[in-house]
N, C-alpha and C. Protein backbone atom coordinates (compact mmCIF):
# COMPACT_ATOMS: atom_id res chain seq x y z
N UNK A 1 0.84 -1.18 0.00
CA UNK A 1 0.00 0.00 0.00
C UNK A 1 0.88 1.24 0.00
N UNK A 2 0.89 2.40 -0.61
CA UNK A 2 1.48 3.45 -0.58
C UNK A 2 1.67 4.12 0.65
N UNK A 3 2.27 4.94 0.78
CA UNK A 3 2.88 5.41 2.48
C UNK A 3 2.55 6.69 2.42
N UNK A 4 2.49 7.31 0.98
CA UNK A 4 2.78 8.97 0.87
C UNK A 4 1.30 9.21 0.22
N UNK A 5 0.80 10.65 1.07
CA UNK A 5 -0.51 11.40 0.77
C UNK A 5 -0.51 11.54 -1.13
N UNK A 6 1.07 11.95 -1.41
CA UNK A 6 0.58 12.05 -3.00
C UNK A 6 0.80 11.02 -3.66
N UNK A 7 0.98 9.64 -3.07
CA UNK A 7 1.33 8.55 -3.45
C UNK A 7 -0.97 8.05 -3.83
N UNK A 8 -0.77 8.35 -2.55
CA UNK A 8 -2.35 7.86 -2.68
C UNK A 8 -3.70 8.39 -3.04
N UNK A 9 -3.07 9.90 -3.75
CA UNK A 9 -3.61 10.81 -4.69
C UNK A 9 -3.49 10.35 -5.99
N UNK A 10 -2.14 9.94 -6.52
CA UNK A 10 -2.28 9.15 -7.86
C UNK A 10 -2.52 8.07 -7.96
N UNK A 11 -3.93 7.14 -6.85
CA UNK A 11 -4.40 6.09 -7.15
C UNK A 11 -5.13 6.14 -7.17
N UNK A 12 -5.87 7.41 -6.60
CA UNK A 12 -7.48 7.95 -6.69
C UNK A 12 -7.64 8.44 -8.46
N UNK A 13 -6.19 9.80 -8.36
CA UNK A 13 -6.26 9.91 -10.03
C UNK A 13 -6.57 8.52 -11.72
N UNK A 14 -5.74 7.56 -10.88
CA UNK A 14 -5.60 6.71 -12.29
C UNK A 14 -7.16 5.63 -12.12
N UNK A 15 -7.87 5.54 -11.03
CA UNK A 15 -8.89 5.37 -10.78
C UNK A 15 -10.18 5.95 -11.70
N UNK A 16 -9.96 7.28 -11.65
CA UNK A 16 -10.82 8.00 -12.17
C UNK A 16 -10.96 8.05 -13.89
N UNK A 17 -9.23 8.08 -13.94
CA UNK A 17 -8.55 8.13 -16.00
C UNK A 17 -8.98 6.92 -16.29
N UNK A 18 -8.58 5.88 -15.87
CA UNK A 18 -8.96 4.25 -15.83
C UNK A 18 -10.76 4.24 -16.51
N UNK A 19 -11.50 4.61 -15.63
CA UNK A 19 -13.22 5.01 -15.98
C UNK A 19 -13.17 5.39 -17.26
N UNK A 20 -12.63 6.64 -17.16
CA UNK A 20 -12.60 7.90 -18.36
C UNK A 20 -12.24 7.00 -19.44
N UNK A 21 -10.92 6.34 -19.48
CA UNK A 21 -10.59 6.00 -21.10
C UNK A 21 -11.24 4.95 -21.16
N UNK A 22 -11.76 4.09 -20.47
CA UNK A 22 -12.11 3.10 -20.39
C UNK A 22 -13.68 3.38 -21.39
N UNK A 23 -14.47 4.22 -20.97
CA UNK A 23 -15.86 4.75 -21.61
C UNK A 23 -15.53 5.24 -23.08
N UNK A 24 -14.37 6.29 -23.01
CA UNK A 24 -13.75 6.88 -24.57
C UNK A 24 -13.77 5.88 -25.08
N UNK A 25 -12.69 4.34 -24.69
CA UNK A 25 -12.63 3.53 -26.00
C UNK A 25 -13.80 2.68 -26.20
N UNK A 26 -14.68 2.41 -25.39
CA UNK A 26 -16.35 1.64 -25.91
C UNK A 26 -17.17 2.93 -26.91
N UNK A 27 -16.74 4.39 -26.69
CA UNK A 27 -17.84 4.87 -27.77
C UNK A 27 -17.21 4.71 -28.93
N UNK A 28 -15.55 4.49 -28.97
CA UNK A 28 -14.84 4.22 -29.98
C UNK A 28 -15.44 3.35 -30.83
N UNK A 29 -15.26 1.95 -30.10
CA UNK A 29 -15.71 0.79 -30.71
C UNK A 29 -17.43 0.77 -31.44
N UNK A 30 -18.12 1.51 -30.41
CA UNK A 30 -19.20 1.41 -31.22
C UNK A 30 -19.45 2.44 -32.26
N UNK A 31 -18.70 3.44 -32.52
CA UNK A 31 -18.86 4.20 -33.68
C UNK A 31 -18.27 3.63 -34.89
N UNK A 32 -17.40 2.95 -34.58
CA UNK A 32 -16.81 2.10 -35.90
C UNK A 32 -17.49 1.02 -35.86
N UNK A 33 -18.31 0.25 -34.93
CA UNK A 33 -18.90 -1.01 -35.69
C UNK A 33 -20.46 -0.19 -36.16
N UNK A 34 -20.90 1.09 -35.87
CA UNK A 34 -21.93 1.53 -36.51
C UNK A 34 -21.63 2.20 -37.84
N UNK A 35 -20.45 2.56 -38.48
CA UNK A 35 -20.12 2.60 -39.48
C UNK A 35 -20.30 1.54 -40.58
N UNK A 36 -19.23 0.30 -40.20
CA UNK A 36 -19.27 -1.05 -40.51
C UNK A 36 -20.75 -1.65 -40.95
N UNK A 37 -21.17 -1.82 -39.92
CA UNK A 37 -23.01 -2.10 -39.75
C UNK A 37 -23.91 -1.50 -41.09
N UNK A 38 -23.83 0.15 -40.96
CA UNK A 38 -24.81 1.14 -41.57
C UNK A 38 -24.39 0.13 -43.27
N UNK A 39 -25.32 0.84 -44.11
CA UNK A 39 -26.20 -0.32 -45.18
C UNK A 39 -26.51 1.23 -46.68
N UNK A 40 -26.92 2.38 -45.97
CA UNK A 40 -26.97 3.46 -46.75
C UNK A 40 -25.85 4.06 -46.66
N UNK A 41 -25.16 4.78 -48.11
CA UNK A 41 -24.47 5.30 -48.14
C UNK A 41 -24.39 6.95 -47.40
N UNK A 42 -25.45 7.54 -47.30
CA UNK A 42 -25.60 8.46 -46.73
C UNK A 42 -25.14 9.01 -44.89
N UNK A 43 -26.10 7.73 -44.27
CA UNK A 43 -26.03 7.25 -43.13
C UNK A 43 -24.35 7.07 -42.99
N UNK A 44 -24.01 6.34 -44.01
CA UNK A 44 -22.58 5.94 -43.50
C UNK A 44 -22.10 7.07 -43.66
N UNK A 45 -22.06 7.84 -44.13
CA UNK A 45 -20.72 9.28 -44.28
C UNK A 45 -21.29 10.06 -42.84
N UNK A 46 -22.52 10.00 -42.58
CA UNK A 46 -22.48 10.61 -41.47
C UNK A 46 -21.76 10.11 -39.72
N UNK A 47 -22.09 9.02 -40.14
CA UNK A 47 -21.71 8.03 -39.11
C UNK A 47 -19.73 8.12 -39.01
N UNK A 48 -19.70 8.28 -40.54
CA UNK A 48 -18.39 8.08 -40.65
C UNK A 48 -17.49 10.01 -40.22
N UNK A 49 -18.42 10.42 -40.42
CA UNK A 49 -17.94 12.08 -39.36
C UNK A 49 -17.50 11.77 -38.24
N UNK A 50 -19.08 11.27 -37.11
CA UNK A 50 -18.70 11.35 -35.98
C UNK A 50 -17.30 10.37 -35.68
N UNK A 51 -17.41 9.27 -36.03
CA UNK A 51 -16.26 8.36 -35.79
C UNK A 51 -14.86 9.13 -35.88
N UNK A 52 -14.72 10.45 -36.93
CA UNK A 52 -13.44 10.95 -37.33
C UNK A 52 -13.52 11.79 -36.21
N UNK A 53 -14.28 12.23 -35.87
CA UNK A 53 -14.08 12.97 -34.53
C UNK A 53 -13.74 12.46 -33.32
N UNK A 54 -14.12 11.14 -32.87
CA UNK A 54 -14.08 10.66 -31.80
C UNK A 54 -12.28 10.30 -31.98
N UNK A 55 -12.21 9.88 -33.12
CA UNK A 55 -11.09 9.58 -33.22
C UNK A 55 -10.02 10.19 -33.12
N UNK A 56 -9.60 11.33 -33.77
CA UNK A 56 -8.99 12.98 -33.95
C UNK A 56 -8.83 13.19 -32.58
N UNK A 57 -9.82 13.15 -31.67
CA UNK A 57 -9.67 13.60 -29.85
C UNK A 57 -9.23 12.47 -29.25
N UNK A 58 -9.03 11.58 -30.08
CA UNK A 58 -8.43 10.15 -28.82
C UNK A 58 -6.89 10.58 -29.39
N UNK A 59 -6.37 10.51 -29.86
CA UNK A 59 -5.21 10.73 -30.86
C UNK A 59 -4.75 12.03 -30.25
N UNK A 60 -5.27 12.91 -29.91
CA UNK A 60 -4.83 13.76 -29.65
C UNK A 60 -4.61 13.97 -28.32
N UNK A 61 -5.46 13.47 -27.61
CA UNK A 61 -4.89 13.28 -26.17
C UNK A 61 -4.47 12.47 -25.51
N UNK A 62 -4.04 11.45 -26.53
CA UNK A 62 -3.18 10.67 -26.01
C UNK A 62 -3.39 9.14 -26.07
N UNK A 63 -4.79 8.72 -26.06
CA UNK A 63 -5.27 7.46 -26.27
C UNK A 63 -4.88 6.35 -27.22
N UNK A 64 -4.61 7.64 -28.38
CA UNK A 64 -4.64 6.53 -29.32
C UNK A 64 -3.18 7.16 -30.40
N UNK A 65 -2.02 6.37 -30.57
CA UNK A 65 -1.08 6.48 -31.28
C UNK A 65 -2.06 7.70 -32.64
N UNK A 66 -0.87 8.29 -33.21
CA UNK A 66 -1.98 9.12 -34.24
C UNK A 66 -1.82 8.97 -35.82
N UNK A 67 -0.79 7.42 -35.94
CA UNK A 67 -0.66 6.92 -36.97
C UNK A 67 -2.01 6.06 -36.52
N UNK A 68 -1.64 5.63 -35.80
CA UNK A 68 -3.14 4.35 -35.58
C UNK A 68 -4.51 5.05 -36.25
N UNK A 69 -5.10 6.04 -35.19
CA UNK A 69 -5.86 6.37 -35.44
C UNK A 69 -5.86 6.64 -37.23
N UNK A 70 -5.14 7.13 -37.58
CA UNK A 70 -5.02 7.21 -39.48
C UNK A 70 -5.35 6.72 -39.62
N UNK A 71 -4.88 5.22 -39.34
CA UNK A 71 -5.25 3.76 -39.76
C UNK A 71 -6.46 3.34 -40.12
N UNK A 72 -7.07 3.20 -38.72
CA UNK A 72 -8.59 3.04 -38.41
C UNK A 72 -9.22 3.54 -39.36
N UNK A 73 -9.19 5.34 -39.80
CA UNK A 73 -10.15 6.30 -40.21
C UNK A 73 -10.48 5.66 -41.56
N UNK A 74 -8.64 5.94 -41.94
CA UNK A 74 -8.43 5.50 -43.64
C UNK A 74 -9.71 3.93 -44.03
N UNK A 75 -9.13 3.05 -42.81
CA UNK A 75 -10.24 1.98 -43.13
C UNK A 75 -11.59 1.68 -43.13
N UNK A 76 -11.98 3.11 -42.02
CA UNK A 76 -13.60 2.84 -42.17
C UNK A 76 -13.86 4.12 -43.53
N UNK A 77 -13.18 4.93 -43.85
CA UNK A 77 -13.38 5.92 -45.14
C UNK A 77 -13.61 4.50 -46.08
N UNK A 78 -12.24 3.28 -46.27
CA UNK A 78 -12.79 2.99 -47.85
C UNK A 78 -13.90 1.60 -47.35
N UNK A 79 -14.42 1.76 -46.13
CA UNK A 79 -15.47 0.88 -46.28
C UNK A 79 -16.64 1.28 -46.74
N UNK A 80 -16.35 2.95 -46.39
CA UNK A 80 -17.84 3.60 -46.86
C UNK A 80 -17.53 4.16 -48.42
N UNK A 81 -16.58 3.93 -48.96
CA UNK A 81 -16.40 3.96 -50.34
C UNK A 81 -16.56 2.79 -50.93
N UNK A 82 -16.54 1.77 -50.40
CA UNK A 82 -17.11 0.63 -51.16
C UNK A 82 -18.80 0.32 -51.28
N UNK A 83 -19.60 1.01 -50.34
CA UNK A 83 -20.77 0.75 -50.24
C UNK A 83 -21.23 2.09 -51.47
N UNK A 84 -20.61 2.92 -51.94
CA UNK A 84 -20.95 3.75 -53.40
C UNK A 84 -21.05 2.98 -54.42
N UNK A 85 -19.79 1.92 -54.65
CA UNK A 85 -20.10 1.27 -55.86
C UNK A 85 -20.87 -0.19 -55.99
């Protein structure tokens, strides 16, 4: 068990981040399998916004490497370019 007051401040802190990213990466996941999922091309570009957003702010604060996130985007972009043709 920790000995020091700010020892046992940064277990309350990573407690709390722990929650936090923990929720960030489930809306993650479900914005990209509602991308995946969606069936209209329309629907999907919209779907495929929010996802670039969620994504862009994980990446940026840290969550998510920001080649990764590229990754991801690039792949749900040409999924919703395949549902055009």
């Amino acid at each position: 068990m920790a000995h020091h007051k700010s020892a046992l401040k940064r277990i309350r802190q990573t407690k709390k981040l722990k929650i936090a990213n923990r929720q960030k990466r489930k809306t993650l996941k479900l914005a990209i399998r509602e991308v995946h999922t969606s069936t209209m091309v329309e629907a999907a570009g919209e779907k495929l916004k929010s996802a670039q957003s969620i994504l862009d702010k994980m990446a940026v604060r840290g969550l998510l490497h920001k080649n990764n996130a590229a990754k991801k985007l690039s792949r749900l972009a040409k999924s919703v370019n395949a549902l055009k043709s």
